[in-house]
C-alpha atoms as a PDB file:
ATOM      1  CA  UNK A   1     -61.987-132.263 -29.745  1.00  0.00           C
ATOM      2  CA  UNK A   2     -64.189-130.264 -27.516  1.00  0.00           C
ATOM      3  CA  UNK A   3     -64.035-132.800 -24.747  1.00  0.00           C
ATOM      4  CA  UNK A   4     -59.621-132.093 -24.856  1.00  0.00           C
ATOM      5  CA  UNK A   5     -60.442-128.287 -25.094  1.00  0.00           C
ATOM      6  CA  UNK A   6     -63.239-128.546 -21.533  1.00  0.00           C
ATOM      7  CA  UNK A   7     -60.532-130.267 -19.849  1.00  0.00           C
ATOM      8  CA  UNK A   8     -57.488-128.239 -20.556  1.00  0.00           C
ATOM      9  CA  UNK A   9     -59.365-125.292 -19.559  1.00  0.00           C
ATOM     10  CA  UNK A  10     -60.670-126.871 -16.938  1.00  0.00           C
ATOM     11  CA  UNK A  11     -57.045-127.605 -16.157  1.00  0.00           C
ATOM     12  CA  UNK A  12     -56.046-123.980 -16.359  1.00  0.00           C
ATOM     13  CA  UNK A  13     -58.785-122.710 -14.265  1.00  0.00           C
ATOM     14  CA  UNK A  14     -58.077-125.276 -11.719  1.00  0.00           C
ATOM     15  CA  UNK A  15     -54.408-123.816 -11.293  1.00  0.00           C
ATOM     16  CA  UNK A  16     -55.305-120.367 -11.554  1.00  0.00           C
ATOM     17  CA  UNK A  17     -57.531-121.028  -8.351  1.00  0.00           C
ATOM     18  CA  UNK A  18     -54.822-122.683  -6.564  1.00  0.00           C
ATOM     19  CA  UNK A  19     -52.306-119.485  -6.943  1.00  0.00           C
ATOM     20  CA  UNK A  20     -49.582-119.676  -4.341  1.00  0.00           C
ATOM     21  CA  UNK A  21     -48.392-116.117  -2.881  1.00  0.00           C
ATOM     22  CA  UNK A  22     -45.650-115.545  -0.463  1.00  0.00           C
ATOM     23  CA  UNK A  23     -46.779-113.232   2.460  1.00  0.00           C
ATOM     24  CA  UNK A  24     -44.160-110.654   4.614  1.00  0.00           C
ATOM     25  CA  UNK A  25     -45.150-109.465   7.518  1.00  0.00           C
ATOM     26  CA  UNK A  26     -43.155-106.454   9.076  1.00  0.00           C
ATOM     27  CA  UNK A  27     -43.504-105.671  12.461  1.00  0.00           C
ATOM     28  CA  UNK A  28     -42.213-102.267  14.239  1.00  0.00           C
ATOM     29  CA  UNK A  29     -42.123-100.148  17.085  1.00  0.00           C
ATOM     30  CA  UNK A  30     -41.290-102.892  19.815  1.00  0.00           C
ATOM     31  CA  UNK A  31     -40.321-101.596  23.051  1.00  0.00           C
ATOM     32  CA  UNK A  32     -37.069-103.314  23.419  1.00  0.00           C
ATOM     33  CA  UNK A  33     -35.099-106.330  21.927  1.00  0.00           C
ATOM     34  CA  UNK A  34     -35.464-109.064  24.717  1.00  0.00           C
ATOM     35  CA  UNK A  35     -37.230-112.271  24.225  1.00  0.00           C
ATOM     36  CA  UNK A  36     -39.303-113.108  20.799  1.00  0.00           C
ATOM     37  CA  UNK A  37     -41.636-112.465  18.839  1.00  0.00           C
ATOM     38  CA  UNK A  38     -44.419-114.854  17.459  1.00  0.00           C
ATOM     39  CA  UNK A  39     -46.808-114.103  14.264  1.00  0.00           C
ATOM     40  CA  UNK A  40     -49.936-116.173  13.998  1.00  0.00           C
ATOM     41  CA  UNK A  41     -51.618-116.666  10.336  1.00  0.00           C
ATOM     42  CA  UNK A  42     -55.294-117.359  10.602  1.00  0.00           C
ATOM     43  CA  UNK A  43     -57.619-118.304   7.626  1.00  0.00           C
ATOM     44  CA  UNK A  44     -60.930-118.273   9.326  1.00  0.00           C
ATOM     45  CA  UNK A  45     -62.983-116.802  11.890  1.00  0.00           C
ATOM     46  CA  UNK A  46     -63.763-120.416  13.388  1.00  0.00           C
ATOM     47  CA  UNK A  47     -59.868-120.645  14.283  1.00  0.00           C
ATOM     48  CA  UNK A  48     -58.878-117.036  15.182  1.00  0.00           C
ATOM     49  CA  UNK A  49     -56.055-116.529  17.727  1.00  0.00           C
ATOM     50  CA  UNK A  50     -56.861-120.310  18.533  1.00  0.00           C
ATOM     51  CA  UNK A  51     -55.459-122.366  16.149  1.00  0.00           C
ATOM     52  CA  UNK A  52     -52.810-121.160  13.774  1.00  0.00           C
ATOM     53  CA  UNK A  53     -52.922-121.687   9.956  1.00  0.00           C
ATOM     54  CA  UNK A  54     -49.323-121.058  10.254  1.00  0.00           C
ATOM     55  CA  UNK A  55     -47.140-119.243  12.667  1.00  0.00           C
ATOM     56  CA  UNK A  56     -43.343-118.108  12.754  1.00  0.00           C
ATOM     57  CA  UNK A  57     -41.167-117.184  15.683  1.00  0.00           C
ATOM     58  CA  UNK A  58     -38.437-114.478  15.063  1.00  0.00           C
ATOM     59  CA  UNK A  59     -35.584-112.832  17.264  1.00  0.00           C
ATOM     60  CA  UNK A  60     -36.236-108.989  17.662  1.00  0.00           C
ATOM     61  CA  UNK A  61     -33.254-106.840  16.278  1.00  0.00           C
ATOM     62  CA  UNK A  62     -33.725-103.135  16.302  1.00  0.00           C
ATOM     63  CA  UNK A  63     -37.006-102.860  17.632  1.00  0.00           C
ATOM     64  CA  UNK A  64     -38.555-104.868  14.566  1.00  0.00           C
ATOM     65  CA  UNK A  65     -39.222-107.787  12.787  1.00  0.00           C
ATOM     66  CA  UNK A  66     -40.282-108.969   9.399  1.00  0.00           C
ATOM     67  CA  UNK A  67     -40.888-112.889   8.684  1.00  0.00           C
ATOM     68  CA  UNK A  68     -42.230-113.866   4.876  1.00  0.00           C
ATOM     69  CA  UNK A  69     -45.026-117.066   4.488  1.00  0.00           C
ATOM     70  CA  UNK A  70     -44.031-118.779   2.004  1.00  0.00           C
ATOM     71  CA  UNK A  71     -46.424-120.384  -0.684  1.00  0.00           C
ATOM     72  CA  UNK A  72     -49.720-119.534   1.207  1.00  0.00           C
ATOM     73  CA  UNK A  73     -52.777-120.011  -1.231  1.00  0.00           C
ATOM     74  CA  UNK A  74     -53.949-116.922  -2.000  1.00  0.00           C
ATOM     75  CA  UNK A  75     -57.231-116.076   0.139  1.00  0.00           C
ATOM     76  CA  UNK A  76     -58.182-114.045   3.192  1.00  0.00           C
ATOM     77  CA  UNK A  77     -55.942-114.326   6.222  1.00  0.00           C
ATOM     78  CA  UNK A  78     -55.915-112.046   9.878  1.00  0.00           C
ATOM     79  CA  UNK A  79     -52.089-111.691  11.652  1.00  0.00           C
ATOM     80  CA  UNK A  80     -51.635-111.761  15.240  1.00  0.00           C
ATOM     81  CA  UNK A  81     -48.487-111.232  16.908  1.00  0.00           C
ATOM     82  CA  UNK A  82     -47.021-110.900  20.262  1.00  0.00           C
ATOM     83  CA  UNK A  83     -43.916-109.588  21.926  1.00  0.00           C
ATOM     84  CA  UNK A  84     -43.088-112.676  24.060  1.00  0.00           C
ATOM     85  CA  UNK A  85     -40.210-111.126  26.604  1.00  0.00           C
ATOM     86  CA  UNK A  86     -39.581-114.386  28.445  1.00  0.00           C
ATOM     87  CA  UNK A  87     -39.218-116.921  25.761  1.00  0.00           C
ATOM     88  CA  UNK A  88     -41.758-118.882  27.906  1.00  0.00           C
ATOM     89  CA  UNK A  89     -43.462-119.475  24.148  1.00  0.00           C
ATOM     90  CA  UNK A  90     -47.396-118.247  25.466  1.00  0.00           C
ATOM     91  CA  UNK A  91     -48.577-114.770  25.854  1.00  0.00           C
ATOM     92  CA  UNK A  92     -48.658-114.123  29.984  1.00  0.00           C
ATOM     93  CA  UNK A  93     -51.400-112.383  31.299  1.00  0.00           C
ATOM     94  CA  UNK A  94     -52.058-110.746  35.119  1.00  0.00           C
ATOM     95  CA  UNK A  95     -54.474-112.786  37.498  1.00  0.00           C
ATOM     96  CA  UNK A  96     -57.550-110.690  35.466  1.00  0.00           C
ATOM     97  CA  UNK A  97     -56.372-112.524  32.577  1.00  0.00           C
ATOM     98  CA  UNK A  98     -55.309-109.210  30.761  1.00  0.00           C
ATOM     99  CA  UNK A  99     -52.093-109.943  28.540  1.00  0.00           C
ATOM    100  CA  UNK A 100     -48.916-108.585  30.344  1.00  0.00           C
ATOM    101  CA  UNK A 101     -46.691-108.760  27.476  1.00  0.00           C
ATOM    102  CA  UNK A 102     -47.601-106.590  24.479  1.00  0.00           C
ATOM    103  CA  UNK A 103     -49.541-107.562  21.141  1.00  0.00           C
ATOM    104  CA  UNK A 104     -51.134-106.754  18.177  1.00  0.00           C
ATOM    105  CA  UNK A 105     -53.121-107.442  14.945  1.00  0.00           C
ATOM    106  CA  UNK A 106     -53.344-107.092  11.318  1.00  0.00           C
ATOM    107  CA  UNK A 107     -55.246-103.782  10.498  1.00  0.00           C
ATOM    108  CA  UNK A 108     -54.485-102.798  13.674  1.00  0.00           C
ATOM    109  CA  UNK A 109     -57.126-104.266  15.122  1.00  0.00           C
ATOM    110  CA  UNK A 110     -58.260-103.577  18.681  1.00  0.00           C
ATOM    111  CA  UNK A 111     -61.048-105.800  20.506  1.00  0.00           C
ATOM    112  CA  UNK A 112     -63.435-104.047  23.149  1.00  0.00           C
ATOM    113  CA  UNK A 113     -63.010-105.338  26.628  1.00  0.00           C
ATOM    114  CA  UNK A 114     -61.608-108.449  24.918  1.00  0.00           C
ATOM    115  CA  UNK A 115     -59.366-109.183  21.561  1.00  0.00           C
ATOM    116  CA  UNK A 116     -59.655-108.354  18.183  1.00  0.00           C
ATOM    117  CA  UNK A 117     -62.009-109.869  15.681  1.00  0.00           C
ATOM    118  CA  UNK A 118     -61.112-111.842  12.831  1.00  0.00           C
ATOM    119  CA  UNK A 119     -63.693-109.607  10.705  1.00  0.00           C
ATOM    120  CA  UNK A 120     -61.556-106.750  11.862  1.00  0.00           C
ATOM    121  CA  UNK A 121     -57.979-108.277  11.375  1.00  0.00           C
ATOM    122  CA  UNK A 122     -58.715-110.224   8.105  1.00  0.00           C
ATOM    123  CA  UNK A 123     -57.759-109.041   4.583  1.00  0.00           C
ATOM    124  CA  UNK A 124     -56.998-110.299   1.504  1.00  0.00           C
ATOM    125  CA  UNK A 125     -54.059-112.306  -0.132  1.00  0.00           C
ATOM    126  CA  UNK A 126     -54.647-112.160  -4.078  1.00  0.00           C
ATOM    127  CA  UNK A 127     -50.069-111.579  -5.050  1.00  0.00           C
ATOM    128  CA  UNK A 128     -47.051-111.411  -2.835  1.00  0.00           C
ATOM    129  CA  UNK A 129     -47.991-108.712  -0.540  1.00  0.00           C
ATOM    130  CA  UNK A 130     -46.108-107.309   2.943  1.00  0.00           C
ATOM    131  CA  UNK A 131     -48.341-106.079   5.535  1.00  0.00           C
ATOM    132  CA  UNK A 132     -47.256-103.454   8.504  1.00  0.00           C
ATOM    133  CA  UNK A 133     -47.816-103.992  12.228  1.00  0.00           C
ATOM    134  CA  UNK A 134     -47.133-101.241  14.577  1.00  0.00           C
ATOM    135  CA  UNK A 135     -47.390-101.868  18.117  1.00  0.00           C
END
């Protein structure tokens, strides 16, 4: 009997640590409604604004967009996102290698002479939540 009882609760703890949560991510104050825009979802600082976890392209309407991840595990996660005018599908940048079309991060992080940290961007994921960008 006690050997059912371990594994059903280690059954139940094993879903309980496996919670899925949907994430929105709203984000306002675009300059105009030509081209894109593309969120990034990063899980780690090893992968941050390299490698997406998971990433969703939207069309701009009225200066904003919101776009939901669906069934994320819950966790810690940083958002980037960037206003991608010409559809090209990378972020351009000027011959200094400073971004010419405009972005921004989760907690409204801002990098010094370069981009944003994950440790700055990150937060945690624990129920369906919507974040706010503001560029």
């Amino acid at each position: 009997m006690t050997k059912i009882i371990t594994a059903i609760m280690l059954f139940v703890c094993s879903l309980m640590s496996a919670q899925k949560v949907n994430l929105t991510v709203a984000v306002t104050g675009l300059k105009n409604n030509t081209g894109i825009v593309k969120v990034g979802l990063y899980n780690s600082d090893d992968t941050f604004l390299k490698t997406t976890y998971k990433s969703i392209v939207s069309e701009i309407k009225n200066n904003q967009v919101t776009v939901t991840f669906m069934d994320i595990p819950a966790g810690q996660y940083g958002v980037s996102t960037f206003h991608d005018e010409n559809s090209n599908g990378i972020l351009d940048k000027n011959m200094m290698g400073i971004p010419s079309e405009d972005y921004a991060a989760s907690n409204n992080a801002k990098g010094f002479m370069g981009p944003p940290s994950y440790k700055d961007a990150k937060f945690t994921v624990d129920k369906d939540s919507k974040i706010e960008i503001i560029y």
